[in-house]
C-alpha atoms as a PDB file:
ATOM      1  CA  UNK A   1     125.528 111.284  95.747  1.00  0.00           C
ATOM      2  CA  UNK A   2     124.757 114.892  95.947  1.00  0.00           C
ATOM      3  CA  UNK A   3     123.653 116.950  98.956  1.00  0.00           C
ATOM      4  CA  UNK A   4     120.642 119.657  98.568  1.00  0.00           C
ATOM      5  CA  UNK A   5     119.191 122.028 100.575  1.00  0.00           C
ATOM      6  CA  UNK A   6     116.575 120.838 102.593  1.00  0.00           C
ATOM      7  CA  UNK A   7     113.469 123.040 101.312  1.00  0.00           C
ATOM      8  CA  UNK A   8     114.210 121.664  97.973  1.00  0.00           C
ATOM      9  CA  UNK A   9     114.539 118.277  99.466  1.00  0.00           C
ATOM     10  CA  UNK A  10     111.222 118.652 101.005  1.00  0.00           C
ATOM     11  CA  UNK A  11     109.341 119.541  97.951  1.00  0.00           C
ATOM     12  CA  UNK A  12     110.476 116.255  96.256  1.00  0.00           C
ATOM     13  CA  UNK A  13     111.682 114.534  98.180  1.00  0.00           C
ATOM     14  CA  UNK A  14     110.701 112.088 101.140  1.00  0.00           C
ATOM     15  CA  UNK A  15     112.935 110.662 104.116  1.00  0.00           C
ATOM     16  CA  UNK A  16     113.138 107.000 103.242  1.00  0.00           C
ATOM     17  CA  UNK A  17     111.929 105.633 106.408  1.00  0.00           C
ATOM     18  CA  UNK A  18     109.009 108.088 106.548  1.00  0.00           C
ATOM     19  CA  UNK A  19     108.145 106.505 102.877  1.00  0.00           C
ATOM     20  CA  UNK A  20     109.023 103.427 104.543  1.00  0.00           C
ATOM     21  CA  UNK A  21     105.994 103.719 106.887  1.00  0.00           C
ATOM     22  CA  UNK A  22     103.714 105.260 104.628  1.00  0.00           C
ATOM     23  CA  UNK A  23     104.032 102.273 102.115  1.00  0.00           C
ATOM     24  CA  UNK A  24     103.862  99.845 104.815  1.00  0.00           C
ATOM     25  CA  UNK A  25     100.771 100.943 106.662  1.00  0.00           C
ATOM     26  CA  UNK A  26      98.792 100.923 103.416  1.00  0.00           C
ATOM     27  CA  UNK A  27      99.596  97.271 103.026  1.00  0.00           C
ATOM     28  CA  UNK A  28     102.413  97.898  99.886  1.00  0.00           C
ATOM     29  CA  UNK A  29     105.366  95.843  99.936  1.00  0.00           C
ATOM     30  CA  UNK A  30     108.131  97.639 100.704  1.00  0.00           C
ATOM     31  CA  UNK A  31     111.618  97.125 102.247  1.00  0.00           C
ATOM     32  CA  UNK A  32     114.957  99.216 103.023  1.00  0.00           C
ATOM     33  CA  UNK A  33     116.928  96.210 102.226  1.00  0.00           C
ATOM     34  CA  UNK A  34     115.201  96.030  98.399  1.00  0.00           C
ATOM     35  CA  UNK A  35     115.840  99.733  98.117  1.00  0.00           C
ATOM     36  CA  UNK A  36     119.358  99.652  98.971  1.00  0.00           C
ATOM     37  CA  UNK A  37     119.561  96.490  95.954  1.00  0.00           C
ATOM     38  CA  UNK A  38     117.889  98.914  93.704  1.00  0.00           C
ATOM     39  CA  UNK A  39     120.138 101.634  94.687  1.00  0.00           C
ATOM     40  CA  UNK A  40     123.269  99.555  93.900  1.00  0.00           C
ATOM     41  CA  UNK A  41     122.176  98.949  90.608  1.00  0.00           C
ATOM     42  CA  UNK A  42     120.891 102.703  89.678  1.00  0.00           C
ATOM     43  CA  UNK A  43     117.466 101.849  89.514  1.00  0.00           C
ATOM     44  CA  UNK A  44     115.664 104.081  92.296  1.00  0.00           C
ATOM     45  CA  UNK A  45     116.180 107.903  92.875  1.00  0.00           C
ATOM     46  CA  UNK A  46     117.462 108.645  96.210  1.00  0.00           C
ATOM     47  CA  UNK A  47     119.657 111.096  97.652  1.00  0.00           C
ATOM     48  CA  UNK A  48     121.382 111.458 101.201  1.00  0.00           C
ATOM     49  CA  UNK A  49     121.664 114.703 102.900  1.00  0.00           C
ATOM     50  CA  UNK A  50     124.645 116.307 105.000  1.00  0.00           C
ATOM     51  CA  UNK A  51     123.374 114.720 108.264  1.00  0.00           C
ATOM     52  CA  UNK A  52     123.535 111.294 106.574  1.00  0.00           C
ATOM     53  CA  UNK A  53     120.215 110.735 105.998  1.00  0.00           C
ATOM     54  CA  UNK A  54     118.626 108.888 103.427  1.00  0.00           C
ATOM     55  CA  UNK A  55     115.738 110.608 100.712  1.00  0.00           C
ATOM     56  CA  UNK A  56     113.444 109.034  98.062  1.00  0.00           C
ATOM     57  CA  UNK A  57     111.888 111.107  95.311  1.00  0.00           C
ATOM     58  CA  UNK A  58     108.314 111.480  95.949  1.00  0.00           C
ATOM     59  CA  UNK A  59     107.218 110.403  92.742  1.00  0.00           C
ATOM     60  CA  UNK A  60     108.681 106.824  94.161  1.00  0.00           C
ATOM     61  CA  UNK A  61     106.612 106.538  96.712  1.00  0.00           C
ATOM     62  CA  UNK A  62     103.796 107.708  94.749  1.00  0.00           C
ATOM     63  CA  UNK A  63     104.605 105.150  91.542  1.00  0.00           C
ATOM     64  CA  UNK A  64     104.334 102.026  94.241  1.00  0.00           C
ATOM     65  CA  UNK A  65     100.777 103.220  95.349  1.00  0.00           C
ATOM     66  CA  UNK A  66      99.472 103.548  91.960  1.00  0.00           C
ATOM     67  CA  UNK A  67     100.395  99.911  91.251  1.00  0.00           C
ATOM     68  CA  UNK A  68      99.253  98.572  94.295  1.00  0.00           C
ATOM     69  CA  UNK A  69      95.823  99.520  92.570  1.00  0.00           C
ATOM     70  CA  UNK A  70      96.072 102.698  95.235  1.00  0.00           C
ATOM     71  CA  UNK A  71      95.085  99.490  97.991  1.00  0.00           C
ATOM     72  CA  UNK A  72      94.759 100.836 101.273  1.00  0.00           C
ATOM     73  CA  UNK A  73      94.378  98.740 104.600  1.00  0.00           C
ATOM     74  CA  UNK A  74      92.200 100.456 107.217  1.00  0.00           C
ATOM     75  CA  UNK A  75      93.957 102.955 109.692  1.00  0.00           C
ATOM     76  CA  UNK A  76      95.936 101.304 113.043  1.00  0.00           C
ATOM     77  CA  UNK A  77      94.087 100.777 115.813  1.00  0.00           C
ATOM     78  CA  UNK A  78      94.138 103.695 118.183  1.00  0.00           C
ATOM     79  CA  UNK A  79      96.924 103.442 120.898  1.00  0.00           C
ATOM     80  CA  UNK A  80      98.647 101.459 118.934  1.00  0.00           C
ATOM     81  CA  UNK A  81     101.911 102.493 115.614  1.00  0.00           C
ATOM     82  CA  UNK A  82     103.209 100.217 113.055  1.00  0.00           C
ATOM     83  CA  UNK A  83     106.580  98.823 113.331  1.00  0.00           C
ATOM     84  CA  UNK A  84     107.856 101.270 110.662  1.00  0.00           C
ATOM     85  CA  UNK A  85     106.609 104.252 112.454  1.00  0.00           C
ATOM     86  CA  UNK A  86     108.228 103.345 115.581  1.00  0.00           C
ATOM     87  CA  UNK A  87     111.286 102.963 113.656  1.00  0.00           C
ATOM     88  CA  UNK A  88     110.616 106.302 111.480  1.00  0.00           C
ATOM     89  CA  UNK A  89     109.567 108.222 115.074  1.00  0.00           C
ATOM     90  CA  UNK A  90     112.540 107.094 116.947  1.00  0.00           C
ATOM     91  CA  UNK A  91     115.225 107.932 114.015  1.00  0.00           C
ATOM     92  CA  UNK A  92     113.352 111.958 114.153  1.00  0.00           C
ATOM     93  CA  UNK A  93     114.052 111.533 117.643  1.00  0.00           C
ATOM     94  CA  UNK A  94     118.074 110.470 117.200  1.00  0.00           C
ATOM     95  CA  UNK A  95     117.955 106.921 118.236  1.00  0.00           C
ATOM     96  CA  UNK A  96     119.007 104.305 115.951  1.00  0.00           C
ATOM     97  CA  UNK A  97     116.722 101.399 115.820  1.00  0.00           C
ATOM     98  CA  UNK A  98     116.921  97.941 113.461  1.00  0.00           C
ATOM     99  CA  UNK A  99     113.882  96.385 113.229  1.00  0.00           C
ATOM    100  CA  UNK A 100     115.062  93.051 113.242  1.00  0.00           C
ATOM    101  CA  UNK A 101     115.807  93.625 116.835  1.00  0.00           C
ATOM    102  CA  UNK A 102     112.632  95.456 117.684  1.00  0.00           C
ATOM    103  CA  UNK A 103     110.486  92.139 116.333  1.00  0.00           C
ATOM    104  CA  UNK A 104     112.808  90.039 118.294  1.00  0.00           C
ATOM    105  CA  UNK A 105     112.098  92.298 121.448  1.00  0.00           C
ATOM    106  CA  UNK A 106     107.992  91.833 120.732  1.00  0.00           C
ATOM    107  CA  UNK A 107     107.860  88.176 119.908  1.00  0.00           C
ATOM    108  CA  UNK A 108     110.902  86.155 121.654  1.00  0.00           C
ATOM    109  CA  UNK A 109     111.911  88.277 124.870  1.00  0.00           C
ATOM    110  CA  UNK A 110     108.760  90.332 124.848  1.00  0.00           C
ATOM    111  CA  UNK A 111     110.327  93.558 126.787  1.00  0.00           C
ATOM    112  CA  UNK A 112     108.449  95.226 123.885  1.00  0.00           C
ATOM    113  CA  UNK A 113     104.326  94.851 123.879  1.00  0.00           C
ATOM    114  CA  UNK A 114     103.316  94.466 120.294  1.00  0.00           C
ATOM    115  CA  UNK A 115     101.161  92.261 118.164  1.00  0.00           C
ATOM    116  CA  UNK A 116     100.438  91.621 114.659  1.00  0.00           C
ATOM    117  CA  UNK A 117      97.326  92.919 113.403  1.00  0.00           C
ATOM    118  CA  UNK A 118      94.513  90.973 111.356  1.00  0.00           C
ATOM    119  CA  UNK A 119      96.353  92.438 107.872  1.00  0.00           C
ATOM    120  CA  UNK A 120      99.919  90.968 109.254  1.00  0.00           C
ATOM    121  CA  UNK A 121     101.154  94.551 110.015  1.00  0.00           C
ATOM    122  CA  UNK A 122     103.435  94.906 112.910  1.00  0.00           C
ATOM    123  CA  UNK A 123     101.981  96.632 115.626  1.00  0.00           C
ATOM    124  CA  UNK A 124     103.711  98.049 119.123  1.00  0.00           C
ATOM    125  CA  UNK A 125     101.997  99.872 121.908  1.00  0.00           C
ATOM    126  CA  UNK A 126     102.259 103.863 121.422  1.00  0.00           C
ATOM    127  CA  UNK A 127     103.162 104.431 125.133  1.00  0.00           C
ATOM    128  CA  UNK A 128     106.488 102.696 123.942  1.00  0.00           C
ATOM    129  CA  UNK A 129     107.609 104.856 121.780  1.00  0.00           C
ATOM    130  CA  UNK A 130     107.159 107.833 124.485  1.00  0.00           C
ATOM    131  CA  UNK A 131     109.185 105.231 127.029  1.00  0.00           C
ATOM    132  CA  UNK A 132     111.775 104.857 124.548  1.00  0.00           C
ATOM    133  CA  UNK A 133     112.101 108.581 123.413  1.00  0.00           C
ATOM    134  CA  UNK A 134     112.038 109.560 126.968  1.00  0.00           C
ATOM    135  CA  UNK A 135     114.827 107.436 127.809  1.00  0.00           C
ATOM    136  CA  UNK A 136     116.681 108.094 124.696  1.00  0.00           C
ATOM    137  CA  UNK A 137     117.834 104.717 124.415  1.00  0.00           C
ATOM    138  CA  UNK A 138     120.828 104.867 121.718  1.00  0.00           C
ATOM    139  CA  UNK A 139     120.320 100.761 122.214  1.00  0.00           C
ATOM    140  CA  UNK A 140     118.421  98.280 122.641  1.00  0.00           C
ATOM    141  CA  UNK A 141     120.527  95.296 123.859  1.00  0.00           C
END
């Protein structure tokens, strides 16, 4: 793995969880933990920067929404963010989230108010991601 400067990383490239979200909100299939299978194997251009932090090459992101059929789900309902832009949101901020945990915190304990919406996307109340970036909470358990 190589490390670039970030205004050429920009241009091509896009911070995985941000393509993450993206991908996700549009209704396309899309996982870190099938990305980090194709990565073993050579078969998806990332890179990862000095900070540690994961890139995909644009033209990634852009080859799964051209054979989705460019399908696109209808925006999230106001007040409300997706699962991976909670995640995406609160990594920009410097807290380290798994989403595994975050689902567990909406649907078992329910410490976190979320929902699923009628297209089976994740959803969590906006106002919680301003709780949990004002806290910065480094965890959640």
């Amino acid at each position: 793995m190589e490390t670039t400067a970030t205004a050429t990383l920009e241009k091509d490239y896009i911070k995985l969880l941000q393509c993450n979200q993206v991908l996700n909100e549009r209704g396309i299939e899309f996982s870190l933990r099938g990305i980090s299978a194709l990565q073993a194997i050579g078969k998806v251009d990332t890179i990862r920067d000095e900070n540690g932090t994961w890139w995909i090459a644009k033209h990634e992101m852009l080859t799964r929404i051209r054979e989705s059929g460019n399908h696109k789900l209808p925006p999230i309902e106001e007040g409300w963010i997706s699962l991976e832009g909670y995640a995406y949101h609160l990594s920009e901020a410097g807290i380290k989230v798994e989403e595994g945990k975050v689902c567990t915190q909406i649907f078992l304990t329910r410490s976190i108010e979320g929902k699923r919406d009628d297209y089976g996307r994740t959803l969590i109340k906006a106002e919680e991601l301003q709780k949990r970036i004002q806290k910065g909470v480094q965890s959640f358990f």
